[in-house]
PDB file of N, CA and C in Angstrom:
ATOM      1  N   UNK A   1     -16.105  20.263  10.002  1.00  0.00           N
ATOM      2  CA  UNK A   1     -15.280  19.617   8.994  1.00  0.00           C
ATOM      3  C   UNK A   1     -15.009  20.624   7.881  1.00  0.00           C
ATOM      4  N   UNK A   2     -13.388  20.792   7.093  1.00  0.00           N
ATOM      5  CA  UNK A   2     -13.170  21.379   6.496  1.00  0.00           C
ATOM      6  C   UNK A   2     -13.740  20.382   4.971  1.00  0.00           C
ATOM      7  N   UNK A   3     -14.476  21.192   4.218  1.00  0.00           N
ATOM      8  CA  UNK A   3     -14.715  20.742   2.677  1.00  0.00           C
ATOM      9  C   UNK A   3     -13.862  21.050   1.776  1.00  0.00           C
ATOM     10  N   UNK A   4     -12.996  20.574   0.817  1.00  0.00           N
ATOM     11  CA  UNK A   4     -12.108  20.458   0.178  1.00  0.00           C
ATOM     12  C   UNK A   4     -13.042  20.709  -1.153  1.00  0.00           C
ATOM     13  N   UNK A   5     -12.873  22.030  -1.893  1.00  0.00           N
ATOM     14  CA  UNK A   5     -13.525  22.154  -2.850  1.00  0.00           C
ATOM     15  C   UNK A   5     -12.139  22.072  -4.469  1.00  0.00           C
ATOM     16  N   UNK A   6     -13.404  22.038  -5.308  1.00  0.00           N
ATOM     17  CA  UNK A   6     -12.787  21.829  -6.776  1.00  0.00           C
ATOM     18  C   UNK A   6     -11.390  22.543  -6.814  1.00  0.00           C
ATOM     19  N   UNK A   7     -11.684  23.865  -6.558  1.00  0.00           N
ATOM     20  CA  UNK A   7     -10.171  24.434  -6.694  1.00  0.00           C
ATOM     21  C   UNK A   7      -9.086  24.830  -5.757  1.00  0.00           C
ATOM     22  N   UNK A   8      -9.436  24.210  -4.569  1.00  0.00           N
ATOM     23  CA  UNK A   8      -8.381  23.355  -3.637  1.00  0.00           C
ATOM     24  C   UNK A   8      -7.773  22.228  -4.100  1.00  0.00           C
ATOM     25  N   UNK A   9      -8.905  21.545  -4.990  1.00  0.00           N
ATOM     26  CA  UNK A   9      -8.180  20.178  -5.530  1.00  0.00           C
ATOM     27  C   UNK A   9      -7.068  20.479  -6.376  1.00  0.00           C
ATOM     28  N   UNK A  10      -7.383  21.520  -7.351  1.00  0.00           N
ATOM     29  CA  UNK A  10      -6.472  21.994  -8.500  1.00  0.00           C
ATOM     30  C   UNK A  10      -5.600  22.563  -7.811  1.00  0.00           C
ATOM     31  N   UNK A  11      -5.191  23.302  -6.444  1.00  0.00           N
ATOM     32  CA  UNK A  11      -4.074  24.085  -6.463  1.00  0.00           C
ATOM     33  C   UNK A  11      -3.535  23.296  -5.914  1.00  0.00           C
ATOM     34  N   UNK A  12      -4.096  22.146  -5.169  1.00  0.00           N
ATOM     35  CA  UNK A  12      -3.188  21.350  -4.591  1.00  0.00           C
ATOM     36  C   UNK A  12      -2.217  20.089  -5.363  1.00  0.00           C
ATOM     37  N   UNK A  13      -3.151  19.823  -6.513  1.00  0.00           N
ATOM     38  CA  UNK A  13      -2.415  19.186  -7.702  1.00  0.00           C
ATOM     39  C   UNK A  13      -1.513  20.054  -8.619  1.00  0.00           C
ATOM     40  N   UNK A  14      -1.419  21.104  -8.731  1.00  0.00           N
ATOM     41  CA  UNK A  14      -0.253  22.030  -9.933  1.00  0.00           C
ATOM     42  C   UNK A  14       1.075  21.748  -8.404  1.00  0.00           C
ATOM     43  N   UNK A  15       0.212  22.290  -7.329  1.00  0.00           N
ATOM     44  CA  UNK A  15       1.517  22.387  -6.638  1.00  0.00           C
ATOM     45  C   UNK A  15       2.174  20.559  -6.488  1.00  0.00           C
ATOM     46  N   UNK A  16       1.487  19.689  -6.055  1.00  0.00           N
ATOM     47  CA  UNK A  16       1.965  18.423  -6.445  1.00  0.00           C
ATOM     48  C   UNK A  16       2.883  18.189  -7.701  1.00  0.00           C
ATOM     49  N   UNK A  17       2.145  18.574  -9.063  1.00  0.00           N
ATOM     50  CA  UNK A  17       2.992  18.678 -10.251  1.00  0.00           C
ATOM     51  C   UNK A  17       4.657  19.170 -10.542  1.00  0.00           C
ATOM     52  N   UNK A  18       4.097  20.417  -9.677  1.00  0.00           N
ATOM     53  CA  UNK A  18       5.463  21.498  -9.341  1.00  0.00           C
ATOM     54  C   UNK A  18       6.759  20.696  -9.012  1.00  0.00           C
ATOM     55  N   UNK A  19       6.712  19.433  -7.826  1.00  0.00           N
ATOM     56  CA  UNK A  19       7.298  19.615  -7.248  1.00  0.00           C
ATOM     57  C   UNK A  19       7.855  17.493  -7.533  1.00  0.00           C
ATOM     58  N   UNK A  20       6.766  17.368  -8.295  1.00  0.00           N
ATOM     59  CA  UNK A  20       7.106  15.928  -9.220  1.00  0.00           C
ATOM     60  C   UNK A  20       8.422  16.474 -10.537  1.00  0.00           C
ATOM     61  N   UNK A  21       8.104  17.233 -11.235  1.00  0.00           N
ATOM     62  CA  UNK A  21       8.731  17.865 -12.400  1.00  0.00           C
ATOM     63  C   UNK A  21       8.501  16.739 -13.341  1.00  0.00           C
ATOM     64  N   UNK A  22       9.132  16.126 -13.677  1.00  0.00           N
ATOM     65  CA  UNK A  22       9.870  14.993 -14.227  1.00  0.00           C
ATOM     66  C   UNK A  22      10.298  13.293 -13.676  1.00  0.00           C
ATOM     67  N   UNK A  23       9.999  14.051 -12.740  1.00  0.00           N
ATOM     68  CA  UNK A  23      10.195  11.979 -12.091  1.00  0.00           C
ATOM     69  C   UNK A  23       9.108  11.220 -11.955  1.00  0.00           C
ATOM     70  N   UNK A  24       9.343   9.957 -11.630  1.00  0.00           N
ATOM     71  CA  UNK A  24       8.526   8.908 -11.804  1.00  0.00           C
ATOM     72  C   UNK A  24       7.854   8.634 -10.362  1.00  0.00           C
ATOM     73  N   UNK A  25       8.886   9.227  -9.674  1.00  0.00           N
ATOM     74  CA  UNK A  25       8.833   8.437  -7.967  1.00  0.00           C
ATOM     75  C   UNK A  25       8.635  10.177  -7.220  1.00  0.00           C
ATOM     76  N   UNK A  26       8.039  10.324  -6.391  1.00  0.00           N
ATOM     77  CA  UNK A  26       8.129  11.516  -5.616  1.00  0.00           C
ATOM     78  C   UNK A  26       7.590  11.062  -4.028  1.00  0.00           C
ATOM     79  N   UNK A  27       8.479  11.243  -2.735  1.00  0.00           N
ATOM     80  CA  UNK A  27       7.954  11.504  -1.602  1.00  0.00           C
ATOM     81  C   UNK A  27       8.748  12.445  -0.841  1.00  0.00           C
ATOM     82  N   UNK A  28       7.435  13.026  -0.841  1.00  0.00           N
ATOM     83  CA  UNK A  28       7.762  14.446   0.370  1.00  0.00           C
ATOM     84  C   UNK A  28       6.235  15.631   0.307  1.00  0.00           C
ATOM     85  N   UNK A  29       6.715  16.371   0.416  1.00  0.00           N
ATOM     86  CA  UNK A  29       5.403  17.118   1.123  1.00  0.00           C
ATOM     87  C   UNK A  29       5.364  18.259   0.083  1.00  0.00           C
ATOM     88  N   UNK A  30       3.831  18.840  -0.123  1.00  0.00           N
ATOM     89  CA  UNK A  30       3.574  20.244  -0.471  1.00  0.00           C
ATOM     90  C   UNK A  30       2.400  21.000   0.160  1.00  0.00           C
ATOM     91  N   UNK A  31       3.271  22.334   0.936  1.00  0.00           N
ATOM     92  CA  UNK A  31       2.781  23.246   1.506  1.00  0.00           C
ATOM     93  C   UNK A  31       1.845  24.133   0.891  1.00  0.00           C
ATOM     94  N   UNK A  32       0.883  24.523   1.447  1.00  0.00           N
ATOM     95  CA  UNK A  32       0.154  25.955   0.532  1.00  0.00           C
ATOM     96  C   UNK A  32      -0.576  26.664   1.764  1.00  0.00           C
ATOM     97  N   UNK A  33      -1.473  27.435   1.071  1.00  0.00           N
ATOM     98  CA  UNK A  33      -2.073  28.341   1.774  1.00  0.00           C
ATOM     99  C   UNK A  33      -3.653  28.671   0.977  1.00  0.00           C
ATOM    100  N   UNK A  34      -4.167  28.267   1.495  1.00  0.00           N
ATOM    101  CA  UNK A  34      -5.744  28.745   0.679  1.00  0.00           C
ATOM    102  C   UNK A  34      -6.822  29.593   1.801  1.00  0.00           C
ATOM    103  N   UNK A  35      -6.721  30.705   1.400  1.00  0.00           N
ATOM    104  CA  UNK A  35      -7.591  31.290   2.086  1.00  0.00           C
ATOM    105  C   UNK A  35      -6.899  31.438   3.435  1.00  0.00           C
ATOM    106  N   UNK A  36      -7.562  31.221   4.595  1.00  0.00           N
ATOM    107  CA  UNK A  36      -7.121  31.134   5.765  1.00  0.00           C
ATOM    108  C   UNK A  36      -7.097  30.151   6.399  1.00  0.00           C
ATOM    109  N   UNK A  37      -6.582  29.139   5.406  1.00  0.00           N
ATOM    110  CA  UNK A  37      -6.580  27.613   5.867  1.00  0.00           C
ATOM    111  C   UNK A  37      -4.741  26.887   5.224  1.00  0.00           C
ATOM    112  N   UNK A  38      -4.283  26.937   6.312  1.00  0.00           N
ATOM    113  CA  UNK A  38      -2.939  26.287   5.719  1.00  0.00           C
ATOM    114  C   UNK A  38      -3.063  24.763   5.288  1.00  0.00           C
ATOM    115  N   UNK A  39      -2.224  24.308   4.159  1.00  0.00           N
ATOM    116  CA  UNK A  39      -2.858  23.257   3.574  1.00  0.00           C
ATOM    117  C   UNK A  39      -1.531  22.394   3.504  1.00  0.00           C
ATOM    118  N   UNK A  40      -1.464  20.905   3.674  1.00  0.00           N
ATOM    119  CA  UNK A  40      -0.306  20.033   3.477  1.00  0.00           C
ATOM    120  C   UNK A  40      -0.915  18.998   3.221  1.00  0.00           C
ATOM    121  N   UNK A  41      -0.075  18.709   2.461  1.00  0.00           N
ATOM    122  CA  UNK A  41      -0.128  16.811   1.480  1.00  0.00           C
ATOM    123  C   UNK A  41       1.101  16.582   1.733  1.00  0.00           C
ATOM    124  N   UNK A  42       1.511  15.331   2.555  1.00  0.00           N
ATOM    125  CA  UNK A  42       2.426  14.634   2.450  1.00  0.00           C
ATOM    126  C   UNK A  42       2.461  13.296   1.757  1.00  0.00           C
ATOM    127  N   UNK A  43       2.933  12.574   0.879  1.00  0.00           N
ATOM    128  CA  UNK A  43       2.497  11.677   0.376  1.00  0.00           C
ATOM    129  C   UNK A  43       3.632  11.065  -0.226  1.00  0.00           C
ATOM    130  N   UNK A  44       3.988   9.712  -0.917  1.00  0.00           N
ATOM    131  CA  UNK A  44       4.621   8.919  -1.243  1.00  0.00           C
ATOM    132  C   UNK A  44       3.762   8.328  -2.717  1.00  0.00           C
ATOM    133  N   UNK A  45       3.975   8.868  -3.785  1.00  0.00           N
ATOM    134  CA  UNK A  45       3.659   8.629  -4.933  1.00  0.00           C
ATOM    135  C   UNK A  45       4.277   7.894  -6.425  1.00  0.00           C
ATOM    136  N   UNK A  46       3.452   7.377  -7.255  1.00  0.00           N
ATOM    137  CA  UNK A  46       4.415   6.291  -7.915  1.00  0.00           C
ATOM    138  C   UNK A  46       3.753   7.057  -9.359  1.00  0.00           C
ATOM    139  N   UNK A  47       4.520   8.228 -10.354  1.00  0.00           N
ATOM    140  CA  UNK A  47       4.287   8.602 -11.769  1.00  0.00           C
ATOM    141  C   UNK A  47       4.062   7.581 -12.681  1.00  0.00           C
ATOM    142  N   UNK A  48       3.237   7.672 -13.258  1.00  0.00           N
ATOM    143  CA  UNK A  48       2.993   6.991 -14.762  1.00  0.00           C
ATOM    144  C   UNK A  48       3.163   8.029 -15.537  1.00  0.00           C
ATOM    145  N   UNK A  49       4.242   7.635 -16.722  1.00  0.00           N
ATOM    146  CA  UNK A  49       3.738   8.548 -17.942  1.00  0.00           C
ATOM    147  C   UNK A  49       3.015   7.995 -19.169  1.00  0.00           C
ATOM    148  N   UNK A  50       3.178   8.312 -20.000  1.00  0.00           N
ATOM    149  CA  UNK A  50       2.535   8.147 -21.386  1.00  0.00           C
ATOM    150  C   UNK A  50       3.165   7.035 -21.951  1.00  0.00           C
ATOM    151  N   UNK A  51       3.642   6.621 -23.510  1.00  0.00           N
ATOM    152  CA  UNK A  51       3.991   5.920 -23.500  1.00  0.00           C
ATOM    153  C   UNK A  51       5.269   5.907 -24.538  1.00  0.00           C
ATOM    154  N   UNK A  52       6.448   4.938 -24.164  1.00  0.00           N
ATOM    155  CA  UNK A  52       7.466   5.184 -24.499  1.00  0.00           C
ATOM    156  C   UNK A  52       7.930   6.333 -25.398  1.00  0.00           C
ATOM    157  N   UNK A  53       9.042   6.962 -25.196  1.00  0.00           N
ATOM    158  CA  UNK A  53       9.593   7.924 -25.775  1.00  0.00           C
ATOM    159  C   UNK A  53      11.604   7.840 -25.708  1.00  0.00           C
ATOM    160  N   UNK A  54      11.994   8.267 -26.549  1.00  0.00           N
ATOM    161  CA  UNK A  54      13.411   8.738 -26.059  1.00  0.00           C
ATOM    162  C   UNK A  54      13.602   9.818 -24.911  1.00  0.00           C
ATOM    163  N   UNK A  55      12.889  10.601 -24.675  1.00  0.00           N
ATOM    164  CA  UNK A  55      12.980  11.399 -23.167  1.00  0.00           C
ATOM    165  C   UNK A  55      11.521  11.217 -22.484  1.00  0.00           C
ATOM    166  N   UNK A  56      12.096   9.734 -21.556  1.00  0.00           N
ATOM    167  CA  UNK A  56      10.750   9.581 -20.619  1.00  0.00           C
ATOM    168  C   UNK A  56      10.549  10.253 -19.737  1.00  0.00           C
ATOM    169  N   UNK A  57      11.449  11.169 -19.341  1.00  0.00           N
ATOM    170  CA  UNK A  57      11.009  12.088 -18.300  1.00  0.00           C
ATOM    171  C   UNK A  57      10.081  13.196 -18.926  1.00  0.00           C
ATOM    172  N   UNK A  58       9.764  13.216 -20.190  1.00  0.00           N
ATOM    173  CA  UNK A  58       9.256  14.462 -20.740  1.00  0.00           C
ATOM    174  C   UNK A  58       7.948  14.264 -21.093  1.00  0.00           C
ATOM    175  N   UNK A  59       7.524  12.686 -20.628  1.00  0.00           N
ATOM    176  CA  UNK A  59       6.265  12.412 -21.135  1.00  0.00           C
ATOM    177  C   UNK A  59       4.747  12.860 -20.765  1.00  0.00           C
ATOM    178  N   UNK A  60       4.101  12.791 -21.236  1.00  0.00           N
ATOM    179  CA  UNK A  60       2.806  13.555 -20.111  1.00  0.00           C
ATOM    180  C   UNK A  60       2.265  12.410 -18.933  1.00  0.00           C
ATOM    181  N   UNK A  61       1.762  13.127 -17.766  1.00  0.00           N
ATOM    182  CA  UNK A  61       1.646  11.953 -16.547  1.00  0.00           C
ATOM    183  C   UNK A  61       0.093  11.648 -16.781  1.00  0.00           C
ATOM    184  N   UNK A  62       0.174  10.162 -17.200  1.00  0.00           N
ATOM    185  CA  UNK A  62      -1.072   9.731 -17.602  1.00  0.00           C
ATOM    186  C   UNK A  62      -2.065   9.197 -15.951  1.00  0.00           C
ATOM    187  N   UNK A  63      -1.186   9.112 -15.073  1.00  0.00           N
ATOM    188  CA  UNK A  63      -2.078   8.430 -13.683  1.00  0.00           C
ATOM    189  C   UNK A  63      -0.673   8.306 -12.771  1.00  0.00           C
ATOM    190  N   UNK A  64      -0.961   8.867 -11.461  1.00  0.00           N
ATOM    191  CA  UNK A  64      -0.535   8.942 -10.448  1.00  0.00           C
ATOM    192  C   UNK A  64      -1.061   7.686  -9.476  1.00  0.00           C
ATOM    193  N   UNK A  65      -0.116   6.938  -8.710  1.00  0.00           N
ATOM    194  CA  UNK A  65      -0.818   6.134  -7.784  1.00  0.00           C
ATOM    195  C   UNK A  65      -0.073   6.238  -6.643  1.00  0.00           C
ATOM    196  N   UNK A  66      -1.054   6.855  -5.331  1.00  0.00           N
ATOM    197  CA  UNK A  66      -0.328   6.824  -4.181  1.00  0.00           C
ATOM    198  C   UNK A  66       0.178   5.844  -3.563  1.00  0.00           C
ATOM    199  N   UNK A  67       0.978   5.789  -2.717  1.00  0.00           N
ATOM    200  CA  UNK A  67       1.690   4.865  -2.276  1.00  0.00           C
ATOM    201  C   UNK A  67       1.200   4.929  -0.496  1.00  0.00           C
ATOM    202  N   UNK A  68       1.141   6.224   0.002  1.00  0.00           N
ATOM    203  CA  UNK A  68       0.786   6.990   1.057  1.00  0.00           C
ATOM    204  C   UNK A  68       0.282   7.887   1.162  1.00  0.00           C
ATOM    205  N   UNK A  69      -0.410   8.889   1.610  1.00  0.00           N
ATOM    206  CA  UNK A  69      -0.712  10.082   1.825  1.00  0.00           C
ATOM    207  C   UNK A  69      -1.169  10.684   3.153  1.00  0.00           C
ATOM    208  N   UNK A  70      -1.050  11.716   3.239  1.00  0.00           N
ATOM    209  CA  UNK A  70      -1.841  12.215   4.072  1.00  0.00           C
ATOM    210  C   UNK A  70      -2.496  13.823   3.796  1.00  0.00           C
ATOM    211  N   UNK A  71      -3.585  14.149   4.465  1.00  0.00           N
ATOM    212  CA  UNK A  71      -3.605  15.699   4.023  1.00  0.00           C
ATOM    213  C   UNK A  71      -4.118  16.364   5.509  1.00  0.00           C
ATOM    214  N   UNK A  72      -2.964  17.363   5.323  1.00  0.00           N
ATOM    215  CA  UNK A  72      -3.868  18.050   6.828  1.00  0.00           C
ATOM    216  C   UNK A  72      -3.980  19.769   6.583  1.00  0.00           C
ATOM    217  N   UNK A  73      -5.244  20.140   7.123  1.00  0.00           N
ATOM    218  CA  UNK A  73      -5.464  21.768   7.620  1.00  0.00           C
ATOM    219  C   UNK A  73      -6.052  22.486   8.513  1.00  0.00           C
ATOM    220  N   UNK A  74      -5.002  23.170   8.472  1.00  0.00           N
ATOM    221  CA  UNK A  74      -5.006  24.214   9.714  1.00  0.00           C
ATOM    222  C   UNK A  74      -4.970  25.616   9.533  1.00  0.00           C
ATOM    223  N   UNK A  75      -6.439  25.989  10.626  1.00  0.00           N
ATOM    224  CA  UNK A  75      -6.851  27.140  10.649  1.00  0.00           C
ATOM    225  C   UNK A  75      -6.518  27.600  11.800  1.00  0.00           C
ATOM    226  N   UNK A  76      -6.115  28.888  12.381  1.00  0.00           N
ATOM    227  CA  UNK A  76      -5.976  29.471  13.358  1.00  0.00           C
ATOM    228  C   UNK A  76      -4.968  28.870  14.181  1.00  0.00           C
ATOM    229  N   UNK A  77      -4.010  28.093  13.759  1.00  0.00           N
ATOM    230  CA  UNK A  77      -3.123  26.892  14.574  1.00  0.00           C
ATOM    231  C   UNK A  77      -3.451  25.896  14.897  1.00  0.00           C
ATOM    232  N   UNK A  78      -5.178  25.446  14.532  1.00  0.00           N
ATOM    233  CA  UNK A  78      -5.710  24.283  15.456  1.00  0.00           C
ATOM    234  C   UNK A  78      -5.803  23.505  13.912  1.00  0.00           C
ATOM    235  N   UNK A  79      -5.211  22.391  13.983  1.00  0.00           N
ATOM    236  CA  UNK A  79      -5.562  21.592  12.446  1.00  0.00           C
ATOM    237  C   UNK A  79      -6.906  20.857  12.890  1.00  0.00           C
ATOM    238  N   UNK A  80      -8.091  21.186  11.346  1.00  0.00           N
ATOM    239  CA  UNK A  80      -9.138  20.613  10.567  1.00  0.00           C
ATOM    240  C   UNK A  80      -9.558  19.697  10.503  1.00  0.00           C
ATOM    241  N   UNK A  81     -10.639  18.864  10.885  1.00  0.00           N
ATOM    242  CA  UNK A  81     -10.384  17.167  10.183  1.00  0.00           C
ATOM    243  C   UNK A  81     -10.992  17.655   8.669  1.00  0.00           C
ATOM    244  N   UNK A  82     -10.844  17.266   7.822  1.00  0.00           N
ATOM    245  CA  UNK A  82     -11.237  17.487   6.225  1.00  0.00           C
ATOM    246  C   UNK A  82     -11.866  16.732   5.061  1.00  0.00           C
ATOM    247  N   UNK A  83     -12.136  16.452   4.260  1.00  0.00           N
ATOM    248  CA  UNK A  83     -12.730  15.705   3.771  1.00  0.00           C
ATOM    249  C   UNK A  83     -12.216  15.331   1.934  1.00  0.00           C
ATOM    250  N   UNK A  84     -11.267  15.530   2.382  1.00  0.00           N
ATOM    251  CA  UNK A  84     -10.043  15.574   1.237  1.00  0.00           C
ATOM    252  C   UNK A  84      -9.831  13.872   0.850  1.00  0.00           C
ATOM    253  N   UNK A  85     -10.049  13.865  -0.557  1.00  0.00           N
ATOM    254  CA  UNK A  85      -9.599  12.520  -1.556  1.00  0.00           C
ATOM    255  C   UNK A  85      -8.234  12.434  -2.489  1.00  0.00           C
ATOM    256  N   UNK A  86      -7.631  11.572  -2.108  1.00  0.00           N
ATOM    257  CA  UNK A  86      -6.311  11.657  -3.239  1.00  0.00           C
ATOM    258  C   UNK A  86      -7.046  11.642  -4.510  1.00  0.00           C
ATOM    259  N   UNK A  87      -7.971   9.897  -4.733  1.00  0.00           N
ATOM    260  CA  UNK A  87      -8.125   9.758  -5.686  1.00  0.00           C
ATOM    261  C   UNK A  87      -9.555  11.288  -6.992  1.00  0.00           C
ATOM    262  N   UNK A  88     -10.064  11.958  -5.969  1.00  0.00           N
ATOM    263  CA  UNK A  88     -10.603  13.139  -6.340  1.00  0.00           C
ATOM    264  C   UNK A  88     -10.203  14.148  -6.900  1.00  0.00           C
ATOM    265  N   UNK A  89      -9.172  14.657  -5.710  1.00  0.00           N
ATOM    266  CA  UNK A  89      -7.899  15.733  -6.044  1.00  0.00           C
ATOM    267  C   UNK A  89      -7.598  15.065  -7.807  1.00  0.00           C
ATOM    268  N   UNK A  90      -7.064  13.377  -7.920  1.00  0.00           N
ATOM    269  CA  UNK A  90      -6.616  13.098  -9.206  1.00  0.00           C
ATOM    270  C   UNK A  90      -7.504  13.337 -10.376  1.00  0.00           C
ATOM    271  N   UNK A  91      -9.156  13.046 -10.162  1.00  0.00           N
ATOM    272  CA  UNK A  91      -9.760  13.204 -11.295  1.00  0.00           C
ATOM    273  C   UNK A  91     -10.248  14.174 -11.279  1.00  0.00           C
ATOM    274  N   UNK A  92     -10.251  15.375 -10.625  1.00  0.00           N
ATOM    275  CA  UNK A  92     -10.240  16.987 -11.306  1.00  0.00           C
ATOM    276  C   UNK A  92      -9.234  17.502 -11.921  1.00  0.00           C
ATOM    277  N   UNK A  93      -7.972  16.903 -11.717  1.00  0.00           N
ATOM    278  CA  UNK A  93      -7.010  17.415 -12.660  1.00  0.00           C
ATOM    279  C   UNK A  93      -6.320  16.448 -13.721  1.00  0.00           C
ATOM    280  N   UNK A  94      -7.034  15.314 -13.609  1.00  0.00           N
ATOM    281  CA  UNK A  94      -6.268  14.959 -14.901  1.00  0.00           C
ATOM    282  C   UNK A  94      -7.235  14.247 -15.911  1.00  0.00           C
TER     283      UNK A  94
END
């Protein structure tokens, strides 16, 4: 079993962040690479931000709630079973 450590969690959340920007709603996938382990989150997610503003897209994201997910990795071409948490990944980075 692959172990999903602290700063797998973090690169896998900036890159999540990356690719949210500004919206509320995000589904689709983020690719990476850690080490010699290729890494994917596909997931269907619902943004919370902070609280009201005139530019709500600019607000800070107070809690993420998945809708779906999945996470898979693969080493050498053969994918990992892993031991990867959405809700974990969430409370190391926020």
């Amino acid at each position: 079993m692959y172990t999903i450590s602290s700063k797998l969690y973090l690169e896998v959340f900036e890159s999540l962040m990356a690719q949210i920007a500004t919206k509320e709603f995000f589904s689709g996938r983020v690719d990476l690479t850690f080490g010699d382990t290729l890494c994917s989150l596909v997931c269907t997610v619902v943004v919370h931000r902070g609280t009201a503003e005139e530019w709500a897209s600019l607000r800070p994201v107070q809690r993420i709630v998945p809708v779906w997910w999945e996470f898979h990795t693969t080493q050498g071409g053969e994918e990992v079973i892993n031991d990867f948490s959405f809700r974990e990944m969430v409370a190391f980075a926020l």
